[in-house]
PDB file of N, CA and C in Angstrom:
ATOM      1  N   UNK A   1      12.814 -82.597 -19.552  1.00  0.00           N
ATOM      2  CA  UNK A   1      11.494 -83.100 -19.898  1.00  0.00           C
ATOM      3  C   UNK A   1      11.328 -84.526 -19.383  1.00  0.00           C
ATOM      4  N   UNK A   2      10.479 -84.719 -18.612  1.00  0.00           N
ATOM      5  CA  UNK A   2      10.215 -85.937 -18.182  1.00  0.00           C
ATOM      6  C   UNK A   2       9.651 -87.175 -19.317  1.00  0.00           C
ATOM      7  N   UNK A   3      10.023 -88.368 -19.273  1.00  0.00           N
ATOM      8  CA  UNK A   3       9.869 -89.467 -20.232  1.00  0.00           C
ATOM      9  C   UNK A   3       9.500 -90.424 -20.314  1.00  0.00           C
ATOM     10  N   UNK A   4       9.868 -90.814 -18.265  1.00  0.00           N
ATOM     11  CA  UNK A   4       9.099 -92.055 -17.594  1.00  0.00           C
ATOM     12  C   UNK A   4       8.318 -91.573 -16.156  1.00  0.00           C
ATOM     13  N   UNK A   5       7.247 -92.110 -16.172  1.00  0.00           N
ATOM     14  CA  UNK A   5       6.386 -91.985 -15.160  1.00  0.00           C
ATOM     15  C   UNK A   5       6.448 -93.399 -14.498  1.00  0.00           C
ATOM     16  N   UNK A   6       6.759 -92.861 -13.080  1.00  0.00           N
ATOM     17  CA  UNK A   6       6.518 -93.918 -11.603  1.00  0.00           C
ATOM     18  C   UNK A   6       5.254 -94.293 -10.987  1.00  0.00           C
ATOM     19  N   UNK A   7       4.716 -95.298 -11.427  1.00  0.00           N
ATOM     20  CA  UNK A   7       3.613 -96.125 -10.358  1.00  0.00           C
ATOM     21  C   UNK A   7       4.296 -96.720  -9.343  1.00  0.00           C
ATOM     22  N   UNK A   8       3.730 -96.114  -7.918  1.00  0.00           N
ATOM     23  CA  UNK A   8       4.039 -96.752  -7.389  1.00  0.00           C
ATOM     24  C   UNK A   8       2.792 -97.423  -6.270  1.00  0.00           C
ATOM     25  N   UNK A   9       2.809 -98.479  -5.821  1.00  0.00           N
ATOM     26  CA  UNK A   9       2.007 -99.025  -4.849  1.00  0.00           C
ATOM     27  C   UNK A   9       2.420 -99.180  -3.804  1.00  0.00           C
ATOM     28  N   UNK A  10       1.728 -98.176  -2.878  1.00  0.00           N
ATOM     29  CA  UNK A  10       2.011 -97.687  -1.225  1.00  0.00           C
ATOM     30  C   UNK A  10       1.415 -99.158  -0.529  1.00  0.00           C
ATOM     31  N   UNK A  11       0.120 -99.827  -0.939  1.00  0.00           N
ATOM     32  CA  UNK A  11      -0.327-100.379  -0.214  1.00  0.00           C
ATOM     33  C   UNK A  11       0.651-101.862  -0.270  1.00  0.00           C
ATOM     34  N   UNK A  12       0.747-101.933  -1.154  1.00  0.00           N
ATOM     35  CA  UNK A  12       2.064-103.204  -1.112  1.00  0.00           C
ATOM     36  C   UNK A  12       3.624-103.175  -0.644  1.00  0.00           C
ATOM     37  N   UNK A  13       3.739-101.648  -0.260  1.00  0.00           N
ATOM     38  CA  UNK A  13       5.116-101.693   0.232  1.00  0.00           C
ATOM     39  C   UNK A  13       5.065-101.935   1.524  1.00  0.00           C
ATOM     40  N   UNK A  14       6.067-102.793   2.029  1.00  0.00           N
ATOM     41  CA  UNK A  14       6.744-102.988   3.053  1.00  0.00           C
ATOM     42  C   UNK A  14       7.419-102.097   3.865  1.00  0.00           C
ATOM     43  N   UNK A  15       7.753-101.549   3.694  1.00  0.00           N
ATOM     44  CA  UNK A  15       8.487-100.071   4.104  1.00  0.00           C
ATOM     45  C   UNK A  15      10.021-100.791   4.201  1.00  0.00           C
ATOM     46  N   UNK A  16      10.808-101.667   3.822  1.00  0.00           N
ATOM     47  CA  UNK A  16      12.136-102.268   4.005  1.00  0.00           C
ATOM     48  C   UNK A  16      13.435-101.431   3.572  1.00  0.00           C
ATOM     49  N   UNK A  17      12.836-100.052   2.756  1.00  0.00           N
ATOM     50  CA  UNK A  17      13.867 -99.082   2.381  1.00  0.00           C
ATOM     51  C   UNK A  17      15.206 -99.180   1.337  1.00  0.00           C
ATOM     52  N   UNK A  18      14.924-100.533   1.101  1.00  0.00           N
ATOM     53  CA  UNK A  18      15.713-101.218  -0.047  1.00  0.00           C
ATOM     54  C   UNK A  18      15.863-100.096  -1.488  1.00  0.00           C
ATOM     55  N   UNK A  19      14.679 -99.565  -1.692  1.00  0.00           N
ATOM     56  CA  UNK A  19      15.053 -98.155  -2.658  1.00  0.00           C
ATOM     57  C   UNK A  19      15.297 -97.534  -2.358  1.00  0.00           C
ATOM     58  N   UNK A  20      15.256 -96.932  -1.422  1.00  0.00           N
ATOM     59  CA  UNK A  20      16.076 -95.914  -0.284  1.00  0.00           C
ATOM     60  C   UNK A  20      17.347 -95.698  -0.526  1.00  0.00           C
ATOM     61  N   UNK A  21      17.656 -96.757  -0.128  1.00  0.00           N
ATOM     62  CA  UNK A  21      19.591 -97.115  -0.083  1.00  0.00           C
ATOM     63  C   UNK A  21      19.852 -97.124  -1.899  1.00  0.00           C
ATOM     64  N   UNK A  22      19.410 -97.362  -2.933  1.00  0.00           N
ATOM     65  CA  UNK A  22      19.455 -97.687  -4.470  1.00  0.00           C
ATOM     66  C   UNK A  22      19.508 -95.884  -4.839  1.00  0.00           C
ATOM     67  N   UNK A  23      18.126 -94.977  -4.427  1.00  0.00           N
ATOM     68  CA  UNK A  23      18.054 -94.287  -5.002  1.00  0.00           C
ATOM     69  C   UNK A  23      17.589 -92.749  -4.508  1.00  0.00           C
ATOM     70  N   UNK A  24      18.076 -91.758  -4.599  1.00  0.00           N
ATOM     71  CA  UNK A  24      17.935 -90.407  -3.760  1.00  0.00           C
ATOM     72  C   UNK A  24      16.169 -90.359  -4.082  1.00  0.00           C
ATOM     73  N   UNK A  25      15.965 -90.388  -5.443  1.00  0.00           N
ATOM     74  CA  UNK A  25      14.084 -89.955  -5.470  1.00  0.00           C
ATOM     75  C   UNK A  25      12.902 -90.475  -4.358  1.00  0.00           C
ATOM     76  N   UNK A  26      13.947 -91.792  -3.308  1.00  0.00           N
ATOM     77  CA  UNK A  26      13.162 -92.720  -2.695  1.00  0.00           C
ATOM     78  C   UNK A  26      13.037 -91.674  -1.266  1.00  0.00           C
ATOM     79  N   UNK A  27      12.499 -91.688  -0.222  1.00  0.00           N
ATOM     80  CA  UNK A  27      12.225 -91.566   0.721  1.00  0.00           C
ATOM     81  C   UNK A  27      11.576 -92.212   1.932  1.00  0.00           C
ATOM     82  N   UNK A  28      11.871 -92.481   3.287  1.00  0.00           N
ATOM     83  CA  UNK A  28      11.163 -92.687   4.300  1.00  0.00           C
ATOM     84  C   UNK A  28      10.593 -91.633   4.881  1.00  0.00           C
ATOM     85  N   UNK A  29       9.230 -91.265   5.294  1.00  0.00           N
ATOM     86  CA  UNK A  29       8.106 -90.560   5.172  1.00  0.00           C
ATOM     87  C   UNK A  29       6.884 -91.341   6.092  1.00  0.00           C
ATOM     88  N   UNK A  30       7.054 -91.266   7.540  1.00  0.00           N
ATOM     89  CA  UNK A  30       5.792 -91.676   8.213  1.00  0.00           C
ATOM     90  C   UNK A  30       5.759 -92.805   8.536  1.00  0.00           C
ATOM     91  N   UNK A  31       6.541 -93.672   8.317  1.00  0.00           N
ATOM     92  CA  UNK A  31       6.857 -95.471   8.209  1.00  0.00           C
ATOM     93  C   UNK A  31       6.928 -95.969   6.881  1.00  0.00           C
ATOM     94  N   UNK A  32       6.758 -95.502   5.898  1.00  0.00           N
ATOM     95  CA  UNK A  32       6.190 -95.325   4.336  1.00  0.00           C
ATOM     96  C   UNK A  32       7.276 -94.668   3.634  1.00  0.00           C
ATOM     97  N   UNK A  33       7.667 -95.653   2.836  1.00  0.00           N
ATOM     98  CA  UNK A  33       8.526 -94.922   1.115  1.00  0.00           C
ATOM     99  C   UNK A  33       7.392 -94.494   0.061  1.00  0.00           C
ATOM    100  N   UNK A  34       7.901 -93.675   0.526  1.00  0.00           N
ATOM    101  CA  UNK A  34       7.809 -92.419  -1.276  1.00  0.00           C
ATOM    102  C   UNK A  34       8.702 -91.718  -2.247  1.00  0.00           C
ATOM    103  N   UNK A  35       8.463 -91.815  -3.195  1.00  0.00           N
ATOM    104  CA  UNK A  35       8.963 -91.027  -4.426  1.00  0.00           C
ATOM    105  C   UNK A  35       9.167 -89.413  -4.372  1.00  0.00           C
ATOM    106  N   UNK A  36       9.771 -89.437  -4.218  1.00  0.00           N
ATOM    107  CA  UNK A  36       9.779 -87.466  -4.157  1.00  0.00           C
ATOM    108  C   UNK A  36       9.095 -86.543  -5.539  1.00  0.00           C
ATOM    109  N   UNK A  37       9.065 -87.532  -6.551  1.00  0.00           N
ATOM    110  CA  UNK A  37       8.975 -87.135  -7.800  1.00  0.00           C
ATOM    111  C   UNK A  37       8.565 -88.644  -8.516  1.00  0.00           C
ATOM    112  N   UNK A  38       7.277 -88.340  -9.462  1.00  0.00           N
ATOM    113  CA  UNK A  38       6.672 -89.693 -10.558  1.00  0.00           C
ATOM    114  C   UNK A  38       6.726 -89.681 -11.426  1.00  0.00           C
ATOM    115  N   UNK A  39       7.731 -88.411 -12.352  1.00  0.00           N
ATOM    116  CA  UNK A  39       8.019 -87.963 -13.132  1.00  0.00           C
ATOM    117  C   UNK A  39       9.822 -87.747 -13.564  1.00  0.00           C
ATOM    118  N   UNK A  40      10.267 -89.094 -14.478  1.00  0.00           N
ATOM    119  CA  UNK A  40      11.419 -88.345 -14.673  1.00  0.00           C
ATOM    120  C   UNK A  40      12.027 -88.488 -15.490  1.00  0.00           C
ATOM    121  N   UNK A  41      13.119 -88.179 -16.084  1.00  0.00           N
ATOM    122  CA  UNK A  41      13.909 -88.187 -17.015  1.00  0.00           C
ATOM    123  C   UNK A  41      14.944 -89.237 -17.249  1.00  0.00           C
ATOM    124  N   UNK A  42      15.186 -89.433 -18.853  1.00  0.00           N
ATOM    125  CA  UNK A  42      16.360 -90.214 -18.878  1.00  0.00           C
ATOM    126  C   UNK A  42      17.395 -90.478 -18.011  1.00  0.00           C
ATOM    127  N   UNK A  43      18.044 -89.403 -17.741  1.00  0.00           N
ATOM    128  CA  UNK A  43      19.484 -89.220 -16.671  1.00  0.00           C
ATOM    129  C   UNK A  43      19.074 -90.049 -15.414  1.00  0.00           C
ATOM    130  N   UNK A  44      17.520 -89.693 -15.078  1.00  0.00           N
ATOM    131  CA  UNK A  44      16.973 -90.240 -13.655  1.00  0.00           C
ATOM    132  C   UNK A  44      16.563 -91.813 -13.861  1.00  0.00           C
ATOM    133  N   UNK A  45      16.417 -92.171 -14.851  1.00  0.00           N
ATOM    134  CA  UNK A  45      15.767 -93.234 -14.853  1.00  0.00           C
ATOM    135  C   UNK A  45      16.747 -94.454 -14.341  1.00  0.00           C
ATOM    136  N   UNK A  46      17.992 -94.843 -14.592  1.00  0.00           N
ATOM    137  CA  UNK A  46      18.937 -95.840 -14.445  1.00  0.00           C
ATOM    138  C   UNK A  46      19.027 -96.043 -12.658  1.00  0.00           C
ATOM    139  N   UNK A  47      18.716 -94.715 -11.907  1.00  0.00           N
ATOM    140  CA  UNK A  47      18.740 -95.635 -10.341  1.00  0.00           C
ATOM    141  C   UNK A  47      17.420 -95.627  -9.800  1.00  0.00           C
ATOM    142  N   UNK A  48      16.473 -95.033 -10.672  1.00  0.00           N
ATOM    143  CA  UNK A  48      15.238 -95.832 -10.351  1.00  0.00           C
ATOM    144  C   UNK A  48      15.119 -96.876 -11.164  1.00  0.00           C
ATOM    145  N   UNK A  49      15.227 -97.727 -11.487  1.00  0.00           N
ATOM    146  CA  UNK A  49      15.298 -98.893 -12.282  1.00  0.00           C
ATOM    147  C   UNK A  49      15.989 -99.726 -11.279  1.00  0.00           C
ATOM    148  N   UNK A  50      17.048 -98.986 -10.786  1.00  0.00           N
ATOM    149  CA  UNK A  50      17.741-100.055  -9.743  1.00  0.00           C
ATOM    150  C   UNK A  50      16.567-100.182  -8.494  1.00  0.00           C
ATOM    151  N   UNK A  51      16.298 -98.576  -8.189  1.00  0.00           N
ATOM    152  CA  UNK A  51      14.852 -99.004  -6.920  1.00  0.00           C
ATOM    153  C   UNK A  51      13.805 -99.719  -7.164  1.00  0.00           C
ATOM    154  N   UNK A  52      13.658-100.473  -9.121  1.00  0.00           N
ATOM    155  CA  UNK A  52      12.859-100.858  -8.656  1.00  0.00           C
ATOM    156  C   UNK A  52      13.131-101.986  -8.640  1.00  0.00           C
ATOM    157  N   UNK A  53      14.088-102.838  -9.139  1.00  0.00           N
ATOM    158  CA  UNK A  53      14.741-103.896  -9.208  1.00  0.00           C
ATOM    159  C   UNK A  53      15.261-104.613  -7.526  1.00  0.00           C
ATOM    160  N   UNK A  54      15.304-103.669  -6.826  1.00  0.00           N
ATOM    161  CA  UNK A  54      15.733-104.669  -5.359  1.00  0.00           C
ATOM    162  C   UNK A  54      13.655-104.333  -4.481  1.00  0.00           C
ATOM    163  N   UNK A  55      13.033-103.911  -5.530  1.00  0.00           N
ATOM    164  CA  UNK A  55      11.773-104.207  -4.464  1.00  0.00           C
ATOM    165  C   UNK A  55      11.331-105.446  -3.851  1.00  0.00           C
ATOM    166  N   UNK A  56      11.343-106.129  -2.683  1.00  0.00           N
ATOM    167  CA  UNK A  56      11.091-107.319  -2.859  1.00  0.00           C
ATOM    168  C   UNK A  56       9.443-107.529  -2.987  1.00  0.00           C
ATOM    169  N   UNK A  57       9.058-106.744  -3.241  1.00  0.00           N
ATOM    170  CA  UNK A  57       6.960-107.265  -3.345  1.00  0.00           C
ATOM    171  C   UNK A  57       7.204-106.060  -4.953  1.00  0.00           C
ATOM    172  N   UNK A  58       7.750-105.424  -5.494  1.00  0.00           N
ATOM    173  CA  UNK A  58       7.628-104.991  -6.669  1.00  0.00           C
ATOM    174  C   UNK A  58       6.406-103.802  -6.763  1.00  0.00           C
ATOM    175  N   UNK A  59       6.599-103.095  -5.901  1.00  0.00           N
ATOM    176  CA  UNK A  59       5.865-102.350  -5.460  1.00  0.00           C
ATOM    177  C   UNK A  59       5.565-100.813  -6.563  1.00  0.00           C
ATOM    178  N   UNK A  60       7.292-100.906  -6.822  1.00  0.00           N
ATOM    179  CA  UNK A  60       7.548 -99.557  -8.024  1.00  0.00           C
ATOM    180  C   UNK A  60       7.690 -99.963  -9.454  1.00  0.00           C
ATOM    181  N   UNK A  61       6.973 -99.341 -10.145  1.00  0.00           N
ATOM    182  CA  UNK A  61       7.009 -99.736 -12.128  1.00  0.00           C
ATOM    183  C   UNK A  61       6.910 -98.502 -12.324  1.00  0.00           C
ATOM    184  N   UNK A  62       8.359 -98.349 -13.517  1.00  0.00           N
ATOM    185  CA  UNK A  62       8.223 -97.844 -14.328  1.00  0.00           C
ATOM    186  C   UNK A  62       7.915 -97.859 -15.834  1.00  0.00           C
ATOM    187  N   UNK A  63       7.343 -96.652 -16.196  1.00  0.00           N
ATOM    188  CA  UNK A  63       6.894 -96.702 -17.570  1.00  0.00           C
ATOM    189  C   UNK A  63       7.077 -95.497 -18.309  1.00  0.00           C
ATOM    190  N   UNK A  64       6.894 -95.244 -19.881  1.00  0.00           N
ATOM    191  CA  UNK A  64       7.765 -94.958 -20.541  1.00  0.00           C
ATOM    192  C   UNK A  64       6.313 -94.146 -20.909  1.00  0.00           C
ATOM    193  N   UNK A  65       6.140 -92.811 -20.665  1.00  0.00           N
ATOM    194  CA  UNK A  65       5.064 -91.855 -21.079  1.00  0.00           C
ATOM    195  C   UNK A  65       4.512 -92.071 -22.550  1.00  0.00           C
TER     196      UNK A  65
END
């Protein structure tokens, strides 16, 4: 069951891939990181937290449904 939901802002990313390397949900996609999934669970949440922690423009927030 999902618990935290991912905002993320495309137009402020950089594309630098810094969550990429942090976290499998991240992706390069067109020149553009994306989330594979905005929806996730406890277990998932600790290395997105890390993706979002090395964003340097803070592009990804998470929040707690």
């Amino acid at each position: 069951m999902s618990k935290f939901k991912i905002k993320f802002n495309r137009e402020a990313c950089i594309s630098c891939s810094a969550c990429v390397s942090m976290c499998d949900n991240w992706v390069l996609e067109g020149g553009k990181v994306n989330p594979k999934k905005t929806e996730i669970s406890d277990k998932e949440l600790k290395a997105n937290k890390e993706a979002q922690d090395v964003c340097p423009v803070q592009a990804i927030k998470i929040e707690a449904k």
